[in-house]
C-alpha atoms as a PDB file:
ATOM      1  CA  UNK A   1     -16.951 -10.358 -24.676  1.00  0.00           C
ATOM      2  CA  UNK A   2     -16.748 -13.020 -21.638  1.00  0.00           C
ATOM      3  CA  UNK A   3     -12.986 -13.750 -21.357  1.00  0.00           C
ATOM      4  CA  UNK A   4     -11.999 -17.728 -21.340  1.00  0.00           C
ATOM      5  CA  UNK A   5      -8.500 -18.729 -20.672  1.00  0.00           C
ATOM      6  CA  UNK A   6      -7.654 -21.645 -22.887  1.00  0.00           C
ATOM      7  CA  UNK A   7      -7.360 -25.000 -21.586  1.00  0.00           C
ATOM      8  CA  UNK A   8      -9.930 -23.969 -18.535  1.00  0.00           C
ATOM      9  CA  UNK A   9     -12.792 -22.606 -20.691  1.00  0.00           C
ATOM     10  CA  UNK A  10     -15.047 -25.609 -19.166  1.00  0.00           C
ATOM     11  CA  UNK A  11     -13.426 -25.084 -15.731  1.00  0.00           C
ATOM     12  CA  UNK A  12     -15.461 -23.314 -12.654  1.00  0.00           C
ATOM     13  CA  UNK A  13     -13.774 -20.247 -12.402  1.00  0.00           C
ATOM     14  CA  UNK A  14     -11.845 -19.407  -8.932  1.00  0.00           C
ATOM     15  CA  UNK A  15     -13.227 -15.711  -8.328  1.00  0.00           C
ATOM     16  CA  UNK A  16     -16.617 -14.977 -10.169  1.00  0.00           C
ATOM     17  CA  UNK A  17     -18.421 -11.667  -9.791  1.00  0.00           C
ATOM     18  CA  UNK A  18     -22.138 -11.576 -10.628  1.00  0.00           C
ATOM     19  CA  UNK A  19     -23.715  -8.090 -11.164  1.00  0.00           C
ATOM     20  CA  UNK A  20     -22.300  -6.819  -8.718  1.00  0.00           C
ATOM     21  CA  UNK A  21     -23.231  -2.819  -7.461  1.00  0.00           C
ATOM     22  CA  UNK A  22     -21.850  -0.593  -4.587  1.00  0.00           C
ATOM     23  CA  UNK A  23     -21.751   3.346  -3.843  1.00  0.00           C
ATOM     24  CA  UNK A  24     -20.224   5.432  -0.812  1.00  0.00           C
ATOM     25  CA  UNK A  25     -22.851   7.287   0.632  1.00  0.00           C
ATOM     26  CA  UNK A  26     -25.713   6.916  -1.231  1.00  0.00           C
ATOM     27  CA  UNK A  27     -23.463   8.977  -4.421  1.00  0.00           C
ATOM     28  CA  UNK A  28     -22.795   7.957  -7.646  1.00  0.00           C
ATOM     29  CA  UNK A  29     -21.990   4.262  -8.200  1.00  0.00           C
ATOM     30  CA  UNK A  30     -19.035   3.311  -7.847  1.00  0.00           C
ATOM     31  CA  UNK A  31     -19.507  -0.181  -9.395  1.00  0.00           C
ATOM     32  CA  UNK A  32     -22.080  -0.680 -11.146  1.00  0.00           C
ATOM     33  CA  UNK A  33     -23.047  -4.325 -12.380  1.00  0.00           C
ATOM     34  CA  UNK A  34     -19.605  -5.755 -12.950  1.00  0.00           C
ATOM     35  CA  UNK A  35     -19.570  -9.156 -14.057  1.00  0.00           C
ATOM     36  CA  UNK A  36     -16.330 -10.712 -14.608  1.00  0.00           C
ATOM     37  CA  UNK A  37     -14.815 -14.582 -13.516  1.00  0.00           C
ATOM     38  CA  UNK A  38     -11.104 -15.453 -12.501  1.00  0.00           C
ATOM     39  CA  UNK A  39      -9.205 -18.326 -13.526  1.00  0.00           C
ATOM     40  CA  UNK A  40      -6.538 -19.942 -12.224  1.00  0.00           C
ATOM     41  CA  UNK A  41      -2.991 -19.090 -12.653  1.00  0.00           C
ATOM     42  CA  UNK A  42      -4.192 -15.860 -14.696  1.00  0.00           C
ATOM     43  CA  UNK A  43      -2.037 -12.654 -14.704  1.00  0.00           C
ATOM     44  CA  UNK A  44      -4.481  -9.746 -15.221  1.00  0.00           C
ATOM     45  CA  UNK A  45      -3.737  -5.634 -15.318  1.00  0.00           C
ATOM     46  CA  UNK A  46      -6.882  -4.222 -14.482  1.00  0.00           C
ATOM     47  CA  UNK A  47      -6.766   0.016 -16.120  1.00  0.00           C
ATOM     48  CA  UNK A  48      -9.007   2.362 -15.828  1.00  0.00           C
ATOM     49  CA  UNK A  49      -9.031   6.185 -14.726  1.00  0.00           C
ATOM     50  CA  UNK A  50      -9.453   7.476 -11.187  1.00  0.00           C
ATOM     51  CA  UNK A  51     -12.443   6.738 -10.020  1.00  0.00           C
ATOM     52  CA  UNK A  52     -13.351   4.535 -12.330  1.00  0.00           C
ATOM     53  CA  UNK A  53     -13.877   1.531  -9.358  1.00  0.00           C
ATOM     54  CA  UNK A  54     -10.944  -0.192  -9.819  1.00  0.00           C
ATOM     55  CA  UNK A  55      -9.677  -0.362  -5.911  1.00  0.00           C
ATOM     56  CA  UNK A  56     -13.335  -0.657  -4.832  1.00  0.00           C
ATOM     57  CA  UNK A  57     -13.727  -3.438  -7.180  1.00  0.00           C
ATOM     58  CA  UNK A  58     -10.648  -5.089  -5.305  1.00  0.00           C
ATOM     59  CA  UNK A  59     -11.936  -4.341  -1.767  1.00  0.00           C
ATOM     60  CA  UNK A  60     -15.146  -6.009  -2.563  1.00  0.00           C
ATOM     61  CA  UNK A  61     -14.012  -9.229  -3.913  1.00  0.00           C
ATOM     62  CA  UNK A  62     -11.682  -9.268  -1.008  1.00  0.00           C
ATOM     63  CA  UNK A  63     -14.640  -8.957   1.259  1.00  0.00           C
ATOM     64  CA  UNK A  64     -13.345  -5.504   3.083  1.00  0.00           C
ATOM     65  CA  UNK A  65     -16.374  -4.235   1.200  1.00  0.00           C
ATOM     66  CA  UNK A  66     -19.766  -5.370   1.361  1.00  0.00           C
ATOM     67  CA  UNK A  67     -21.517  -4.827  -2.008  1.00  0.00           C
ATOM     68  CA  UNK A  68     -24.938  -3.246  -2.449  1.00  0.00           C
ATOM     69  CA  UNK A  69     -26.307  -5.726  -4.478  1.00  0.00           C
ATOM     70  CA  UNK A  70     -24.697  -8.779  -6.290  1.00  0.00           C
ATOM     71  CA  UNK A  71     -22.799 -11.602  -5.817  1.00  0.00           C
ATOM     72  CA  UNK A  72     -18.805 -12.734  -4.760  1.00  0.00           C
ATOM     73  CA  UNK A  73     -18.285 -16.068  -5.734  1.00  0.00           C
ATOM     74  CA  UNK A  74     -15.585 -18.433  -4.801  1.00  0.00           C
ATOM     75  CA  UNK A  75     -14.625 -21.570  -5.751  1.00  0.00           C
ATOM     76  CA  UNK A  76     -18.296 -21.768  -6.971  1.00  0.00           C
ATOM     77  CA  UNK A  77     -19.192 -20.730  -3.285  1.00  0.00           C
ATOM     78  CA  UNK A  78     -21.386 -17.575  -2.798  1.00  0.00           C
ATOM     79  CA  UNK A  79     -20.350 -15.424   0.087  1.00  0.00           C
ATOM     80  CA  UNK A  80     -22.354 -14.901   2.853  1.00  0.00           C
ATOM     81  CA  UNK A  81     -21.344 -13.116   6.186  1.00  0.00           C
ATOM     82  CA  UNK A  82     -19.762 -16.302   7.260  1.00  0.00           C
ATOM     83  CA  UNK A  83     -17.619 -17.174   4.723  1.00  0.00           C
ATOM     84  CA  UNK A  84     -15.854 -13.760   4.471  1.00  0.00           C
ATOM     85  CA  UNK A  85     -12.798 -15.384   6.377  1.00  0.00           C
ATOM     86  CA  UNK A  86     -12.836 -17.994   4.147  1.00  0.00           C
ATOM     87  CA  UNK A  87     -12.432 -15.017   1.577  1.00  0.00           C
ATOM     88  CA  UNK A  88      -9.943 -12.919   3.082  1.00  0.00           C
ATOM     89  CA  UNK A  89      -7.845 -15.448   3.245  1.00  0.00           C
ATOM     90  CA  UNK A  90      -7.684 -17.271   0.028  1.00  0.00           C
ATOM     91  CA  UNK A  91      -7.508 -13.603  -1.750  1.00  0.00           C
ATOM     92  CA  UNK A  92      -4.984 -11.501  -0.365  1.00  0.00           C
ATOM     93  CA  UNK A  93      -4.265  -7.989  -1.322  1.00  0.00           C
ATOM     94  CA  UNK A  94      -1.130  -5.690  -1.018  1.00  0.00           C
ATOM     95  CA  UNK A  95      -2.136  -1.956  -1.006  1.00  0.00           C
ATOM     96  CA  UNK A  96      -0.615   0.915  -3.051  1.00  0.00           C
ATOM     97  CA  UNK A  97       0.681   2.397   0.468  1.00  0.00           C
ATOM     98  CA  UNK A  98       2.642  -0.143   2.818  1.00  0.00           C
ATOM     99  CA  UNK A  99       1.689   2.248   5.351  1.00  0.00           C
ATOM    100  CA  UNK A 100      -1.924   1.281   5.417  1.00  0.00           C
ATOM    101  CA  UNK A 101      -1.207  -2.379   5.783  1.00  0.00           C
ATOM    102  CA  UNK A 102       1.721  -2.563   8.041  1.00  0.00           C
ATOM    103  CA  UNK A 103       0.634  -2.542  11.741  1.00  0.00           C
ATOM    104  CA  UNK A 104       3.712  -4.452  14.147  1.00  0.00           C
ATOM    105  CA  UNK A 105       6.574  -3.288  15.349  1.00  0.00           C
ATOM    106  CA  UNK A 106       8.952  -5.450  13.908  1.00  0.00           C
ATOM    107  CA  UNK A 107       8.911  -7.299  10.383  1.00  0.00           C
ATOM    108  CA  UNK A 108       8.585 -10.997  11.629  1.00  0.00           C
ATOM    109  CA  UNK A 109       5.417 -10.302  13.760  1.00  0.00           C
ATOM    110  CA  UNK A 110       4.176  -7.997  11.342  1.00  0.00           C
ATOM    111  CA  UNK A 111       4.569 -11.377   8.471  1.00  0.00           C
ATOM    112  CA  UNK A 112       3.438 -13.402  11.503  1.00  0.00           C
ATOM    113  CA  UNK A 113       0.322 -11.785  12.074  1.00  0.00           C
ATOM    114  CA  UNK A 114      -1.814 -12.890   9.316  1.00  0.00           C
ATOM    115  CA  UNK A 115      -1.035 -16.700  10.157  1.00  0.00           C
ATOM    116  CA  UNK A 116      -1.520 -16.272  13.822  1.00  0.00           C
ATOM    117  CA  UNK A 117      -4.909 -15.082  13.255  1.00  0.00           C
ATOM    118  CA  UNK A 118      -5.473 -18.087  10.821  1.00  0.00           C
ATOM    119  CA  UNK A 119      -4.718 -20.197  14.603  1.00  0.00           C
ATOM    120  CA  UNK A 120      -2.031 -22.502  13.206  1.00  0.00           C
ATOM    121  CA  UNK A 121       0.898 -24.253  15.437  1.00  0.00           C
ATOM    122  CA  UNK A 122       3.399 -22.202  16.012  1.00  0.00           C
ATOM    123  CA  UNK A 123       5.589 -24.007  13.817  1.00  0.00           C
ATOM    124  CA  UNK A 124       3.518 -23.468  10.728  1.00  0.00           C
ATOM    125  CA  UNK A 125       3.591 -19.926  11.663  1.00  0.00           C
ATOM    126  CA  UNK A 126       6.833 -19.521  11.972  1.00  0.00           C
ATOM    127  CA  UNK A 127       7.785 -22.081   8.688  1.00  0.00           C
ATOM    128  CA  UNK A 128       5.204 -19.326   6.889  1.00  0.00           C
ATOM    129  CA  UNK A 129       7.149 -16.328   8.109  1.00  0.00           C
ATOM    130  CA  UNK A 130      10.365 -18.249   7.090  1.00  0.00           C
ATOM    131  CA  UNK A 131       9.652 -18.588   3.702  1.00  0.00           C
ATOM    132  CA  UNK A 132       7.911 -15.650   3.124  1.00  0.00           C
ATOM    133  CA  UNK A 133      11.034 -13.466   4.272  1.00  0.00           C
ATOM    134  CA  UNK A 134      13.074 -15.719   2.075  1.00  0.00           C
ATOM    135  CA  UNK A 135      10.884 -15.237  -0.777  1.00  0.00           C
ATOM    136  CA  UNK A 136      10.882 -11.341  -0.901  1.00  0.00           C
ATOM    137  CA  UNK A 137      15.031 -11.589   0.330  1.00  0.00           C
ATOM    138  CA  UNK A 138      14.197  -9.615   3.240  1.00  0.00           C
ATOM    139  CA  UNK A 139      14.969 -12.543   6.083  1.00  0.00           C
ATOM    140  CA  UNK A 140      18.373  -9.391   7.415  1.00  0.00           C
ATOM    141  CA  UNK A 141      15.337  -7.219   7.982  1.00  0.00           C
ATOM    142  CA  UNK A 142      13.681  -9.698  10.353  1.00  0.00           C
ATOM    143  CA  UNK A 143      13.820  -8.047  13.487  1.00  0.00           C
ATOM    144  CA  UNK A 144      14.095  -4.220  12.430  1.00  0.00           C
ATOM    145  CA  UNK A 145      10.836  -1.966  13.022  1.00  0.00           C
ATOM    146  CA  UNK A 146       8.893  -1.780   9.759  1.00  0.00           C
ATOM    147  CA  UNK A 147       8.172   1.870   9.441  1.00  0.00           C
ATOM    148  CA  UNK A 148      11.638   2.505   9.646  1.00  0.00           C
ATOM    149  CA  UNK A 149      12.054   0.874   6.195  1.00  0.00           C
ATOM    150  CA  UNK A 150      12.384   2.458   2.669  1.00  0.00           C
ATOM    151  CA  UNK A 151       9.595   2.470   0.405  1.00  0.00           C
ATOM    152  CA  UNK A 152      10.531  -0.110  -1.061  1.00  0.00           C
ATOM    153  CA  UNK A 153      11.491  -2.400   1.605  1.00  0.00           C
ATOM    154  CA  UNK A 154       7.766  -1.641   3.146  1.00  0.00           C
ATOM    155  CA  UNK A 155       6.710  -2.990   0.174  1.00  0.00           C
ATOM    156  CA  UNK A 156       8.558  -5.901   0.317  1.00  0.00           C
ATOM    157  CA  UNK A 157       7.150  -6.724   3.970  1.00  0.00           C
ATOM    158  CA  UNK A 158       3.675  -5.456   2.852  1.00  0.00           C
ATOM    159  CA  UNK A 159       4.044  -8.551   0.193  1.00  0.00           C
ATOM    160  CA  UNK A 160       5.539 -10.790   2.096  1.00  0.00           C
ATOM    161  CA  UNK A 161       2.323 -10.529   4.469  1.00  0.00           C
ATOM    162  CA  UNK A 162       0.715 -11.904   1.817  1.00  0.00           C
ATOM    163  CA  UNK A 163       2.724 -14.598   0.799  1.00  0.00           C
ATOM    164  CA  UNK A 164       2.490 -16.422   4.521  1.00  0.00           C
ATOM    165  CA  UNK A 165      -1.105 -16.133   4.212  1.00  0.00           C
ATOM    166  CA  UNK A 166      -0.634 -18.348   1.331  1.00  0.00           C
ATOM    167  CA  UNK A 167      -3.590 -16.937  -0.811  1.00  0.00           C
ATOM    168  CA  UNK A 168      -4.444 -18.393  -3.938  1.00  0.00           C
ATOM    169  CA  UNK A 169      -5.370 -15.156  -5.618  1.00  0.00           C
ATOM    170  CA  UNK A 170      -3.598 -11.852  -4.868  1.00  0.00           C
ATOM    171  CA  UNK A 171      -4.165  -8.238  -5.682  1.00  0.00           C
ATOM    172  CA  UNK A 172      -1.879  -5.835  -5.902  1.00  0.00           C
ATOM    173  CA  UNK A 173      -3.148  -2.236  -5.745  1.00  0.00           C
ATOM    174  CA  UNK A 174      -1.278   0.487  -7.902  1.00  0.00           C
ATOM    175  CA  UNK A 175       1.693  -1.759  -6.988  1.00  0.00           C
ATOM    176  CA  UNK A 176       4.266   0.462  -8.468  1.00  0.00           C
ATOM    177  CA  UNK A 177       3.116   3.937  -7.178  1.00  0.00           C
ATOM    178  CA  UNK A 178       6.293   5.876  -5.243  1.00  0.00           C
ATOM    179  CA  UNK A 179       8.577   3.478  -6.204  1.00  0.00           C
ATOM    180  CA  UNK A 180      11.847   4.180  -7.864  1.00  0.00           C
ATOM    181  CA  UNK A 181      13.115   2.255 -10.926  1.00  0.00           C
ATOM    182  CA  UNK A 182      15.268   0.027  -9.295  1.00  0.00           C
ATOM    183  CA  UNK A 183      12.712  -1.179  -6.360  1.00  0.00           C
ATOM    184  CA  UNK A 184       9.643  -0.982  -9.581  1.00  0.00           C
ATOM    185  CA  UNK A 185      12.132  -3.405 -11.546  1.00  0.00           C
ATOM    186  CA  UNK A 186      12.421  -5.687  -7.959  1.00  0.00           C
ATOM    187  CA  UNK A 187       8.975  -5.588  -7.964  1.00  0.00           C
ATOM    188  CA  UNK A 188       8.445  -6.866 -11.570  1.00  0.00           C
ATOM    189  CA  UNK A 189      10.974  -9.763 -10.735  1.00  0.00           C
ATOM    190  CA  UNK A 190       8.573 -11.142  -8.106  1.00  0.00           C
ATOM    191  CA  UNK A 191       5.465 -10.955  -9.967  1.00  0.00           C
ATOM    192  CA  UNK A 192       7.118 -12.678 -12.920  1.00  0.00           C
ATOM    193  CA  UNK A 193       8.234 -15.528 -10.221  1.00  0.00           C
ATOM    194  CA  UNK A 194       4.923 -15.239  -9.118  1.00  0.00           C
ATOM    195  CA  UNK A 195       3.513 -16.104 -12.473  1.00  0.00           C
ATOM    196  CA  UNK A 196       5.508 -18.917 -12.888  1.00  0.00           C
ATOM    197  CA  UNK A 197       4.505 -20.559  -9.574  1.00  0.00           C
ATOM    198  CA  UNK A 198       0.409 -20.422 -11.191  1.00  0.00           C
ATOM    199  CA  UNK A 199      -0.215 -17.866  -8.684  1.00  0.00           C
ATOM    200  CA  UNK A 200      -3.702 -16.340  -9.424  1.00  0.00           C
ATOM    201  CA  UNK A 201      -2.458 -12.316 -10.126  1.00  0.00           C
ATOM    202  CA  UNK A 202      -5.184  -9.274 -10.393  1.00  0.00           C
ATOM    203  CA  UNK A 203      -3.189  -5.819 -10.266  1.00  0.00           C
ATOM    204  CA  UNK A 204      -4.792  -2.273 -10.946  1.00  0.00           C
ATOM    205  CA  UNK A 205      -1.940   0.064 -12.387  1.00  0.00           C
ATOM    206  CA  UNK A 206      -1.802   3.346 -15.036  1.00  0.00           C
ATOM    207  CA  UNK A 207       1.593   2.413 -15.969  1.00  0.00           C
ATOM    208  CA  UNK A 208      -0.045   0.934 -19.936  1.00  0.00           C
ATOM    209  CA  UNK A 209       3.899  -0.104 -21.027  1.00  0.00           C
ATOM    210  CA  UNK A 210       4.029  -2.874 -17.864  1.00  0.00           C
ATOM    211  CA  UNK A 211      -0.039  -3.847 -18.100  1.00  0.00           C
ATOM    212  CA  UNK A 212       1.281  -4.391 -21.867  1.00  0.00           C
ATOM    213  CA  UNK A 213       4.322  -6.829 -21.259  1.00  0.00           C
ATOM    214  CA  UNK A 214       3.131  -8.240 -18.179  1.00  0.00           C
ATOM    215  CA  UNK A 215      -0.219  -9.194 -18.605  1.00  0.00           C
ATOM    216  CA  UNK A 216      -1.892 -11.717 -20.405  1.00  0.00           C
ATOM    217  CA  UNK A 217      -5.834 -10.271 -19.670  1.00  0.00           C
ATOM    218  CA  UNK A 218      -6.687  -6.653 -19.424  1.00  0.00           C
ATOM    219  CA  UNK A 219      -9.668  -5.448 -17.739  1.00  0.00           C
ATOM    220  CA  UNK A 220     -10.556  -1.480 -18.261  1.00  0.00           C
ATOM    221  CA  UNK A 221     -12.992  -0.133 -15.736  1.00  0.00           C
ATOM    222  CA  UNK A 222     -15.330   3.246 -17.017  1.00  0.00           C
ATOM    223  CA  UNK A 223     -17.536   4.164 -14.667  1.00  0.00           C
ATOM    224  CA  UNK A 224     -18.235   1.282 -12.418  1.00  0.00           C
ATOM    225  CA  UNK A 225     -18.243  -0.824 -14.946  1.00  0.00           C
ATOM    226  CA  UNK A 226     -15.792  -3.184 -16.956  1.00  0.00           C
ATOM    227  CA  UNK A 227     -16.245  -2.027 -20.847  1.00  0.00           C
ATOM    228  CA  UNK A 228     -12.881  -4.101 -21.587  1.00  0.00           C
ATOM    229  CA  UNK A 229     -12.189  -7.878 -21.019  1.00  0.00           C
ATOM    230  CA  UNK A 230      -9.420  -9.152 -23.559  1.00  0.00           C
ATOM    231  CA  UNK A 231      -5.667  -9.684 -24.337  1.00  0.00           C
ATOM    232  CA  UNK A 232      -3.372  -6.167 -23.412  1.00  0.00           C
ATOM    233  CA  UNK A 233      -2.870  -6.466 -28.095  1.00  0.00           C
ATOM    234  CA  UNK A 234      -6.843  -6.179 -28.570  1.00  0.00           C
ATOM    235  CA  UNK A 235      -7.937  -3.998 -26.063  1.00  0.00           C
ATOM    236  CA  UNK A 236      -5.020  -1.650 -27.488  1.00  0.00           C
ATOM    237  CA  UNK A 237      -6.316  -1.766 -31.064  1.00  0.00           C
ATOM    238  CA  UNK A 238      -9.841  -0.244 -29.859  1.00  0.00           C
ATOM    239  CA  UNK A 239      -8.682   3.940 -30.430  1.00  0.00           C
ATOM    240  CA  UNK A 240     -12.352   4.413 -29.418  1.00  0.00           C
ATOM    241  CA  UNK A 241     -12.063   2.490 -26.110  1.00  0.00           C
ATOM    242  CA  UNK A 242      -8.552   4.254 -24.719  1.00  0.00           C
ATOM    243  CA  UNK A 243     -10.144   7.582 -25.571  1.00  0.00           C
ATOM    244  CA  UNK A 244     -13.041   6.948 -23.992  1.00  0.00           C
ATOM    245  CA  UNK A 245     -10.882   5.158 -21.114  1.00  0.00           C
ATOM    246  CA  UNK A 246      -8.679   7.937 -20.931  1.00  0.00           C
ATOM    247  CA  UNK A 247      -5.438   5.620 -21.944  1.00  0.00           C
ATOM    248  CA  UNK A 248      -2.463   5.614 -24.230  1.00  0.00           C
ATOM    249  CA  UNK A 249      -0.679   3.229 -26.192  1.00  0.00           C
ATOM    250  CA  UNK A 250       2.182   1.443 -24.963  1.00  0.00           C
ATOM    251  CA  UNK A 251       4.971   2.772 -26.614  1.00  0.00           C
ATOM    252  CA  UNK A 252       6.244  -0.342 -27.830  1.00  0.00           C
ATOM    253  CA  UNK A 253       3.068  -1.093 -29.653  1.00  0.00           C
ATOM    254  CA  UNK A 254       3.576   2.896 -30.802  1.00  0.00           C
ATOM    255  CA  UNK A 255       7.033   1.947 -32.216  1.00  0.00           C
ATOM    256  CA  UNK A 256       5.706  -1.103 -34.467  1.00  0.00           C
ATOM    257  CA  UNK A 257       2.858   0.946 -35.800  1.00  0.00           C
ATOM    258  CA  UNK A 258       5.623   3.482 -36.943  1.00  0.00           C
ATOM    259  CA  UNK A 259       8.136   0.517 -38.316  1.00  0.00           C
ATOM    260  CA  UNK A 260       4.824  -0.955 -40.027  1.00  0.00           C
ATOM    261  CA  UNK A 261       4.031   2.584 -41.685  1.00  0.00           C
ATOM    262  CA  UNK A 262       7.219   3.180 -42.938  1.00  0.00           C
ATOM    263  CA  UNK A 263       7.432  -0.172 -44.522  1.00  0.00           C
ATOM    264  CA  UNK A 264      10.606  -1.504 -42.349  1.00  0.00           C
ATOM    265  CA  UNK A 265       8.512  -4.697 -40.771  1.00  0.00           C
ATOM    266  CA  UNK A 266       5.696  -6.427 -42.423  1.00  0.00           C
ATOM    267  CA  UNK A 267       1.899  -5.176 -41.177  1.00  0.00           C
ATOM    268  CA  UNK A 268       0.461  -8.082 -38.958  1.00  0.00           C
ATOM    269  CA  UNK A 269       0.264  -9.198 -35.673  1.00  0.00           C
ATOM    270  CA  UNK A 270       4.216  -8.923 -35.045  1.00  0.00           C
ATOM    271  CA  UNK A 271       3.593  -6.514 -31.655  1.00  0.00           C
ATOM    272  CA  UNK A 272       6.687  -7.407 -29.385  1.00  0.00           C
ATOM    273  CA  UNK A 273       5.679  -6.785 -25.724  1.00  0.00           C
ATOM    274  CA  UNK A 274       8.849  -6.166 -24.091  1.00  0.00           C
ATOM    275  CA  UNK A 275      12.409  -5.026 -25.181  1.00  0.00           C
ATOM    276  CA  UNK A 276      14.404  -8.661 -25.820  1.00  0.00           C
ATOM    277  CA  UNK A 277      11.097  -9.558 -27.739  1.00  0.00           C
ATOM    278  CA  UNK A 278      11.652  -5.874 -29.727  1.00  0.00           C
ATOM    279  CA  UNK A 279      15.483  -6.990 -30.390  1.00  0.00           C
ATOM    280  CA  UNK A 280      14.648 -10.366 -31.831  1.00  0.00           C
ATOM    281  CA  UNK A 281      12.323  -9.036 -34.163  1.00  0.00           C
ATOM    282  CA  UNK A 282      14.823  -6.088 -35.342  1.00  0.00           C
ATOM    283  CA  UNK A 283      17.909  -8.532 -35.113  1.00  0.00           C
ATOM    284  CA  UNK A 284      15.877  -9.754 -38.572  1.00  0.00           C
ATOM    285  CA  UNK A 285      16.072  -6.225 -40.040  1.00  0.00           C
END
């Protein structure tokens, strides 16, 4: 089915992907006619196995990939060879390793970079770079040499190069991998601040228990293309889908089907997606 957020179902989307086909070297597809549009403000886990074409998916609507065949549209705009700036930097995207995206030698020209390339004053620049280490609460790293930083503080900078960009849609790419809890839990705080801002949000992950509470569209990739397009509560009904998907169940959504069997909640549509959700409902008990 063809998802349509409520309240913008007669809206032109923001990203819109038409048909859209690409392989590496003449091999097996790796997308293979995906059609999917973007709405504003939406927060969407996109799942899917390795090599399904979930990160090639996100390099071609962020033009660092040039698709086969099909079209990136934004802002009802098709792009063409010129417009790819225009592209890059209304949708930004933060890698699974910092590593790959970090280049400078020290954190402020590193959040600087993107700007400076964009040619603003210098005072936009550096109002960008400002906020953007303010944002991700890393303004005491300012001047220290980014590849001396934790994995979790790259991934702080690596977002915060984003964030002076000022994108209107951002991707994050496996956004969790290598981090520990605490810097996972950081990261979960900024996307939810994100979210409430109406920032645009695409990010591919495996972790099924934070696509679950977090998002509010799922999009499961097979194969090059997108078999899935729904809320995280109908796309994890379908048994025949996460098998074929190679998923799970969140195990919050495992936990109600077990109360619901066993008679100790009602059967229904009473699927709590996160833990004070799961205590309000049991607080009933």
């Amino acid at each position: 089915m063809e998802w349509k957020k409520e309240k913008q179902s007669e809206k032109d989307a923001v990203l819109e992907v038409r048909d859209l086909h690409f392989s590496y070297n003449d091999e097996k597809h790796a997308l293979n006619g995906v059609d999917v549009k973007i709405y504003e403000g939406e927060k969407i886990a996109v799942l899917g196995s390795n090599g399904a074409g979930k990160s090639t998916f996100f390099l071609s609507i962020n033009g660092v990939l040039k698709p086969h065949a099909g079209e990136v549209i934004y802002r009802g705009e098709k792009i063409t060879k010129k417009r790819l700036n225009h592209l890059r930097k209304n949708v930004g995207i933060v890698f699974q390793d910092a590593d790959n995206q970090i280049i400078a030698s020290t954190v402020m020209s590193e959040v600087a970079f993107g700007p400076m390339n964009l040619k603003l004053p210098r005072e936009e620049v550096l109002r960008r770079v400002d906020k953007a280490l303010d944002y991700m609460n890393i303004t005491e790293f300012r001047d220290r040499p980014p590849h001396y930083l934790s994995g979790g503080e790259k991934k702080r900078v690596s977002i915060a190069d984003i964030i002076a960009m000022e994108s209107e849609v951002i991707i994050f790419d496996e956004p969790t991998a290598a981090l520990d809890p605490l810097n996972a839990q950081m990261l979960e705080e900024v996307l939810r601040k994100m979210g409430e801002e109406g920032r645009t949000i695409l990010i591919s992950t495996h972790d099924v228990d934070f696509a679950y509470r977090w998002a509010e569209r799922v999009l499961v990739f097979h194969q090059g293309k997108i078999i899935a397009d729904d809320t995280p509560l109908r796309v994890f009904h379908q048994e025949e889908l996460l098998k074929k998907a190679n998923l799970r169940h969140p195990m919050l959504y495992d936990v109600c089907e077990i109360l619901k069997k066993k008679g100790i909640i009602p059967d229904g549509e009473m699927y709590p997606k996160n833990m004070e959700e799961f205590r309000t409902m049991t607080d009933h008990l």
